[in-house]
PDB file of N, CA and C in Angstrom:
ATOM      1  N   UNK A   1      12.428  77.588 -45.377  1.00  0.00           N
ATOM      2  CA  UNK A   1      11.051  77.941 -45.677  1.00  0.00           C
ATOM      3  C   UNK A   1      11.036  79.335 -46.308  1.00  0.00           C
ATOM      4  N   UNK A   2      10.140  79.503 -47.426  1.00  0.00           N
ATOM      5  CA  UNK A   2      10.009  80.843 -47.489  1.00  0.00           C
ATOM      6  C   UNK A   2       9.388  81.209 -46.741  1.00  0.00           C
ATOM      7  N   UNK A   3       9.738  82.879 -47.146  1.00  0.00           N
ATOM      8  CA  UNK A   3       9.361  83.968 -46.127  1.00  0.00           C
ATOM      9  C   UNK A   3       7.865  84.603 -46.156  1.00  0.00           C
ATOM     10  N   UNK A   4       7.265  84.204 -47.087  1.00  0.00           N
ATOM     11  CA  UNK A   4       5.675  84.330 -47.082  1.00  0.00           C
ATOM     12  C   UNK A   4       5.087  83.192 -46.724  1.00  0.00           C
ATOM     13  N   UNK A   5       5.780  82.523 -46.606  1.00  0.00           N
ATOM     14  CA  UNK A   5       5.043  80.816 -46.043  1.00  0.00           C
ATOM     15  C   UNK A   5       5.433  81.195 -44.648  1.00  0.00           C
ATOM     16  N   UNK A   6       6.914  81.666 -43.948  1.00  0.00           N
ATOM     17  CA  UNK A   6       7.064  81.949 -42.370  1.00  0.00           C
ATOM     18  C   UNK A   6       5.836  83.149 -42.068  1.00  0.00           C
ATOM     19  N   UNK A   7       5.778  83.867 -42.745  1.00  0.00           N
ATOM     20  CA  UNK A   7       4.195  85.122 -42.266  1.00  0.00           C
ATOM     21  C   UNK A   7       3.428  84.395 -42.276  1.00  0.00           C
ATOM     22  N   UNK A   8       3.359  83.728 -43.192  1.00  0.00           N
ATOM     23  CA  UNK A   8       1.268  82.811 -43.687  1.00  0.00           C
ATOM     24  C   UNK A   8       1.309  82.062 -41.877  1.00  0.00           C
ATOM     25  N   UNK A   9       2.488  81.242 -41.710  1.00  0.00           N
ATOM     26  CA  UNK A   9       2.881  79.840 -40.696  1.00  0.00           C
ATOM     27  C   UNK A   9       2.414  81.337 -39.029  1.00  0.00           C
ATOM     28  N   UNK A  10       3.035  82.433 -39.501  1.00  0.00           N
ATOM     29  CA  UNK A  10       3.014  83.438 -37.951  1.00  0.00           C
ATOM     30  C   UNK A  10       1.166  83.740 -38.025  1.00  0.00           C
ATOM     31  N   UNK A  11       0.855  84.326 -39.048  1.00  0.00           N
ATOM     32  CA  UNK A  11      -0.849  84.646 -39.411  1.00  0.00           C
ATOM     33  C   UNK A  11      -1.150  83.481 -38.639  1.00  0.00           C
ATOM     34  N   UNK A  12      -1.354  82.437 -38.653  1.00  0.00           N
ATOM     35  CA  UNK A  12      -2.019  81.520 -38.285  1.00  0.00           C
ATOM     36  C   UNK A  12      -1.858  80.930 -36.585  1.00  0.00           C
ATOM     37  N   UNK A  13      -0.497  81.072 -36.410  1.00  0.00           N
ATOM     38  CA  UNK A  13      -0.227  81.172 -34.687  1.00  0.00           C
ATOM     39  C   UNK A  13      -1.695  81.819 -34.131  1.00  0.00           C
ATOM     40  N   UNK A  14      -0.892  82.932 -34.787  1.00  0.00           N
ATOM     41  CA  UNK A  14      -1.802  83.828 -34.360  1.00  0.00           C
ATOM     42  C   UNK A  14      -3.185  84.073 -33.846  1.00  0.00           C
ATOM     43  N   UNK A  15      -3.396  83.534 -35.001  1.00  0.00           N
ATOM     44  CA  UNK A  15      -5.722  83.712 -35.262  1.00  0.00           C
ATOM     45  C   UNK A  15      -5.486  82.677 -33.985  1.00  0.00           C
ATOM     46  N   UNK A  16      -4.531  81.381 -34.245  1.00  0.00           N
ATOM     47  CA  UNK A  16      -5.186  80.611 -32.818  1.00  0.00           C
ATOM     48  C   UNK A  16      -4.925  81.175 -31.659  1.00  0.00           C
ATOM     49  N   UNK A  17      -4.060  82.227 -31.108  1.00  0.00           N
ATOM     50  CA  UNK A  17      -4.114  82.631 -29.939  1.00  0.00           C
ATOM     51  C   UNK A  17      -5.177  83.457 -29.693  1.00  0.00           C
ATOM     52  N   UNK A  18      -5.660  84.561 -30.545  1.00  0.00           N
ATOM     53  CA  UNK A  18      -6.516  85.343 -30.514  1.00  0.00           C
ATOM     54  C   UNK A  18      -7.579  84.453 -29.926  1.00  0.00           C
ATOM     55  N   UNK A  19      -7.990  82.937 -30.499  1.00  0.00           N
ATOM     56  CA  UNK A  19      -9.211  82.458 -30.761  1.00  0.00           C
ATOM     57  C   UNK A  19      -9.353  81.860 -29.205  1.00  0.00           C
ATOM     58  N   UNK A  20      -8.417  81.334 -28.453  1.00  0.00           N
ATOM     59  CA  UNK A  20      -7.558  81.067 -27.517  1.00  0.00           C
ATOM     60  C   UNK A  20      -8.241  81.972 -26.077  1.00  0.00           C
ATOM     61  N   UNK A  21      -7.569  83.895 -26.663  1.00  0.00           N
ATOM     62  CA  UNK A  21      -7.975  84.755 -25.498  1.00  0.00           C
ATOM     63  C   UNK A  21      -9.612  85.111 -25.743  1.00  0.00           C
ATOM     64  N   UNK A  22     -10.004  84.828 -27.183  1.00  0.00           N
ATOM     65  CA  UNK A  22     -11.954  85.488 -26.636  1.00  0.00           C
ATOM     66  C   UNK A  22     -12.174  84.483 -25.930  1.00  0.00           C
ATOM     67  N   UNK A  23     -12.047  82.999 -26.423  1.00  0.00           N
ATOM     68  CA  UNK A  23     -12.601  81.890 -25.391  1.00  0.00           C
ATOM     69  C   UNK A  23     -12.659  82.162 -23.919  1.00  0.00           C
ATOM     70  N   UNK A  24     -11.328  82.645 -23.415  1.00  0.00           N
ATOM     71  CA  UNK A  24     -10.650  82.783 -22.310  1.00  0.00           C
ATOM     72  C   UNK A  24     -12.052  84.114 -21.750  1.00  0.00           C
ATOM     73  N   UNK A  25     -12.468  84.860 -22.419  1.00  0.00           N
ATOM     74  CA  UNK A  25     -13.327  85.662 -21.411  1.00  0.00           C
ATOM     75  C   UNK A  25     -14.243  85.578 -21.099  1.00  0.00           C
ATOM     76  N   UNK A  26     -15.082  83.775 -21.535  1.00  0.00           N
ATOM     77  CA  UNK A  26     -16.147  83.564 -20.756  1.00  0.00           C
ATOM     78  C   UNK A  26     -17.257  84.608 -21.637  1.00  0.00           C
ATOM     79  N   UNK A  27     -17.447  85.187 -22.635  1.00  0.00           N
ATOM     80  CA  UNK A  27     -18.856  85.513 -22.641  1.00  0.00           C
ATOM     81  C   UNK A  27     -19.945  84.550 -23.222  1.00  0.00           C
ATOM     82  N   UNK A  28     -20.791  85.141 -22.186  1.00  0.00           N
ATOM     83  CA  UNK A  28     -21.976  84.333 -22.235  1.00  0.00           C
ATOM     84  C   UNK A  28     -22.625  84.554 -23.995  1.00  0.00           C
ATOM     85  N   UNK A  29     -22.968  83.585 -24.508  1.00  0.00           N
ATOM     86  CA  UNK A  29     -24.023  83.083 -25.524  1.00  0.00           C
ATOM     87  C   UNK A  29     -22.603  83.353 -27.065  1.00  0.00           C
ATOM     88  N   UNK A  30     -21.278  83.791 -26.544  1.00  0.00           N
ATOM     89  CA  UNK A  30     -20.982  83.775 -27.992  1.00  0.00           C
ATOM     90  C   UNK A  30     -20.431  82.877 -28.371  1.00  0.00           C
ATOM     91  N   UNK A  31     -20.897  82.134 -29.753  1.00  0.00           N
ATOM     92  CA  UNK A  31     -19.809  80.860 -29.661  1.00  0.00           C
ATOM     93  C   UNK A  31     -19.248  81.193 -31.033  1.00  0.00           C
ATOM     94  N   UNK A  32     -18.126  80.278 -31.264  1.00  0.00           N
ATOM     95  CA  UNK A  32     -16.669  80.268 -31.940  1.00  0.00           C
ATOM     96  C   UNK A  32     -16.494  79.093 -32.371  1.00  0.00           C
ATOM     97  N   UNK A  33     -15.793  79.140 -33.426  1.00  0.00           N
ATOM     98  CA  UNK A  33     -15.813  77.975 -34.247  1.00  0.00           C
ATOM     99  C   UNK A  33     -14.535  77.249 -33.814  1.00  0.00           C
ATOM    100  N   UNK A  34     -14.710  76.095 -33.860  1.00  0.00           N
ATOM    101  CA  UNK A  34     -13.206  75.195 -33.191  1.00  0.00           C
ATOM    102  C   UNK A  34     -12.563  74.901 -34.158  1.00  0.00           C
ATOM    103  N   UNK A  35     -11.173  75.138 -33.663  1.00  0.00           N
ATOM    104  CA  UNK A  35     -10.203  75.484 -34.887  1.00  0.00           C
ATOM    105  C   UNK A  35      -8.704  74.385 -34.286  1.00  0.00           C
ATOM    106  N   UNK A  36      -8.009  74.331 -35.017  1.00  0.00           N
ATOM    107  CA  UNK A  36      -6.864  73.034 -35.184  1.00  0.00           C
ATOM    108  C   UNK A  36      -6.011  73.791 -35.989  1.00  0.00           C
ATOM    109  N   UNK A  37      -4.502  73.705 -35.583  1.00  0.00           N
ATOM    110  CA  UNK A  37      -3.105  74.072 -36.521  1.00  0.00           C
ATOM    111  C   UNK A  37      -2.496  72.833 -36.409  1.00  0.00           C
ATOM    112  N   UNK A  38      -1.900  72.257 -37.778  1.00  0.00           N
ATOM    113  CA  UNK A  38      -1.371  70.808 -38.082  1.00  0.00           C
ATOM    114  C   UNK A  38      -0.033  71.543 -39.034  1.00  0.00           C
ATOM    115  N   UNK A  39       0.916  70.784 -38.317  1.00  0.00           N
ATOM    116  CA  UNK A  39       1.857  71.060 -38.586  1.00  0.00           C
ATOM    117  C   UNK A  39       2.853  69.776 -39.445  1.00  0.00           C
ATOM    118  N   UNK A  40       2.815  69.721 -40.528  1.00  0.00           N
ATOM    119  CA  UNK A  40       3.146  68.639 -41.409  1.00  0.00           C
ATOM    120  C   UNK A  40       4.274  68.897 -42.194  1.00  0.00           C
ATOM    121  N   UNK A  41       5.210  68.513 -41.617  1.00  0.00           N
ATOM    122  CA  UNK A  41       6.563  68.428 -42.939  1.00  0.00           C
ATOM    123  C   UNK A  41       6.849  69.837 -43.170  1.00  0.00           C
ATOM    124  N   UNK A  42       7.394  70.721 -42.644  1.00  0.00           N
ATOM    125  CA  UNK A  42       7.320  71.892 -42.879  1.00  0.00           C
ATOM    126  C   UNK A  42       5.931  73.235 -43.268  1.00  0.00           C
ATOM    127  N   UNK A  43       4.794  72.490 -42.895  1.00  0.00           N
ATOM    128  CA  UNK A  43       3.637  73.517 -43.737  1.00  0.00           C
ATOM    129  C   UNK A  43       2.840  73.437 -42.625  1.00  0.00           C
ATOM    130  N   UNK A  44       1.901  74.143 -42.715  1.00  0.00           N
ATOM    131  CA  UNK A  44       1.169  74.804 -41.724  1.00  0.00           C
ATOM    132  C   UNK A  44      -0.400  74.912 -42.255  1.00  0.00           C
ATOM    133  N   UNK A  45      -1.462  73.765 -41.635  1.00  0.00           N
ATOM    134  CA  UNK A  45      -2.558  74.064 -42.342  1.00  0.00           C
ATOM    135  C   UNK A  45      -3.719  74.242 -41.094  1.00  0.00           C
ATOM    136  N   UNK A  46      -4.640  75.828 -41.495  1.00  0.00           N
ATOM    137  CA  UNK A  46      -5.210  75.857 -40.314  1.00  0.00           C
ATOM    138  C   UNK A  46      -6.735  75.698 -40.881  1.00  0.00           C
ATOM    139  N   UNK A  47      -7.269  74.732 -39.700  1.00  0.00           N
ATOM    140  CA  UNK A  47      -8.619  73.808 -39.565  1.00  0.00           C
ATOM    141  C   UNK A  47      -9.582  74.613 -38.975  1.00  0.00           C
ATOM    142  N   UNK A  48     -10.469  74.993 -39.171  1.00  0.00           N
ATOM    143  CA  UNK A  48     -12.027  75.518 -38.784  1.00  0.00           C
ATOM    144  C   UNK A  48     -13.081  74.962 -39.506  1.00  0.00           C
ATOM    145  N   UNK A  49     -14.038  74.723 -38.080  1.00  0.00           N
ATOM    146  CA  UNK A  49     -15.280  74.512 -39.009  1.00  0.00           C
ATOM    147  C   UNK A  49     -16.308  75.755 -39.038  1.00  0.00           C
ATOM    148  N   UNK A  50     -17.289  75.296 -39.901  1.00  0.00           N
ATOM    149  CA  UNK A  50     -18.274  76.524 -40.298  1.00  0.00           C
ATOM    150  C   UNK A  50     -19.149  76.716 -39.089  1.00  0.00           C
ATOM    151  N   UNK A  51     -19.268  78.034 -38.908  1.00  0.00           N
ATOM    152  CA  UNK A  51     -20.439  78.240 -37.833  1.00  0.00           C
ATOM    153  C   UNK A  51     -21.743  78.765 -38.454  1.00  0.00           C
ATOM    154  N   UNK A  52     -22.863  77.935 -37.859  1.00  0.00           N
ATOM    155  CA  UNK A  52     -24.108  78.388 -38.790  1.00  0.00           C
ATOM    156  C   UNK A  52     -24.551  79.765 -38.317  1.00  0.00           C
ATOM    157  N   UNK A  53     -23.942  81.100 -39.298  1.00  0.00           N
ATOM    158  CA  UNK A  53     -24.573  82.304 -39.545  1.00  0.00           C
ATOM    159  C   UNK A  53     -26.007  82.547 -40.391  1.00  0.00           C
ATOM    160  N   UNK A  54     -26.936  82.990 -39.358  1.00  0.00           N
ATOM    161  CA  UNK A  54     -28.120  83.220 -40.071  1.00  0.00           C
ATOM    162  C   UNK A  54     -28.056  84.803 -39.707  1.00  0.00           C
ATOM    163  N   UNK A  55     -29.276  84.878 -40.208  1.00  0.00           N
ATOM    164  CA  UNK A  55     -30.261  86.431 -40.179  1.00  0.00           C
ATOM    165  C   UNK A  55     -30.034  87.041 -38.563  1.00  0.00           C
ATOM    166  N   UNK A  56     -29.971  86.485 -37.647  1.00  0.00           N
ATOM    167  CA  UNK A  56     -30.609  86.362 -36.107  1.00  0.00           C
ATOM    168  C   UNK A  56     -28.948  86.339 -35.590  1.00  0.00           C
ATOM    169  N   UNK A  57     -28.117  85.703 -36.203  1.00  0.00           N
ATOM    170  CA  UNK A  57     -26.664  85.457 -35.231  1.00  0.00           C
ATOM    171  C   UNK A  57     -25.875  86.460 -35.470  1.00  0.00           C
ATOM    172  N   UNK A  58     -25.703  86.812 -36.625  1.00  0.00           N
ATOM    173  CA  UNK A  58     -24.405  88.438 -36.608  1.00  0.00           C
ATOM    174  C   UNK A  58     -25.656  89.584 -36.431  1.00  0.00           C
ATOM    175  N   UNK A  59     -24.954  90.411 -35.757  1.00  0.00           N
ATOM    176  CA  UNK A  59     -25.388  91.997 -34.946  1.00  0.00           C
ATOM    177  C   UNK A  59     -24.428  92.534 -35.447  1.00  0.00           C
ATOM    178  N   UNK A  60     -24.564  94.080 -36.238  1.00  0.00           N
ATOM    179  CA  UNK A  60     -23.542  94.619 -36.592  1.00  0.00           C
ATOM    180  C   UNK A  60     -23.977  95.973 -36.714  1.00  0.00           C
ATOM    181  N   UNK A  61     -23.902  96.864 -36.067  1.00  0.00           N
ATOM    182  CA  UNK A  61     -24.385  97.885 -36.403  1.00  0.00           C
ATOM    183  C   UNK A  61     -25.948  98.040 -34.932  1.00  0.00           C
ATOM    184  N   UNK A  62     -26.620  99.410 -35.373  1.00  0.00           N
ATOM    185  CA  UNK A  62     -27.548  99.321 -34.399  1.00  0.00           C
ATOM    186  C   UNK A  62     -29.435  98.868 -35.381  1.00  0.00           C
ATOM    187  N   UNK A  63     -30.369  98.574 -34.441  1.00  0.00           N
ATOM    188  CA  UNK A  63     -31.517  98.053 -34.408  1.00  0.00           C
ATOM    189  C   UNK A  63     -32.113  99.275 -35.595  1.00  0.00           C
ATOM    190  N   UNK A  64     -31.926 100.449 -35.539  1.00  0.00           N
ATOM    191  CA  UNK A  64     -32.836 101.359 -36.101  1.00  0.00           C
ATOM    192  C   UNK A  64     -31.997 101.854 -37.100  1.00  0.00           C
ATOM    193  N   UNK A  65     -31.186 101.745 -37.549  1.00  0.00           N
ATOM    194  CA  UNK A  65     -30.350 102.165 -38.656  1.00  0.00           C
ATOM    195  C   UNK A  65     -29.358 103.628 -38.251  1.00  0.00           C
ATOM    196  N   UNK A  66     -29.301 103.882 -37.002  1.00  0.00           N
ATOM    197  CA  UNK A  66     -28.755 104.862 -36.625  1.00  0.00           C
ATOM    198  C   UNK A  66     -29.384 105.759 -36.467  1.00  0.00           C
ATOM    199  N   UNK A  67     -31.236 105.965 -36.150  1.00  0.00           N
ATOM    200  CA  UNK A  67     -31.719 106.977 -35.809  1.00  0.00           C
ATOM    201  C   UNK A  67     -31.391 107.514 -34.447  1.00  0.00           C
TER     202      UNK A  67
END
């Protein structure tokens, strides 16, 4: 295998463990998109579906613009 296909194949372990430990802490109201690693003939393809982001679901920053 190449060696940017073995990083791309580790990147992707990865995101699923990460995705793995937020699950794992139980917070209340956040949800996460369900995700799948398929492993086919040497390649590595990782599955998510879309989570519906509106206006109301990402928080980023504070309410007043930082006053």
């Amino acid at each position: 295998m190449h060696v940017c296909l073995q990083f791309a194949a580790k990147a992707a372990d990865n995101e699923l463990r990460g995705l793995a430990q937020v699950l794992s802490a139980n917070v209340r109201g956040l949800s996460m998109p369900m995700m799948a690693l398929l492993d086919y003939r040497g390649y590595r393809l990782v599955a998510t579906t879309i989570l519906p982001i509106g206006d109301q679901s990402v928080v980023y920053g504070s309410g007043d613009a930082g006053v």
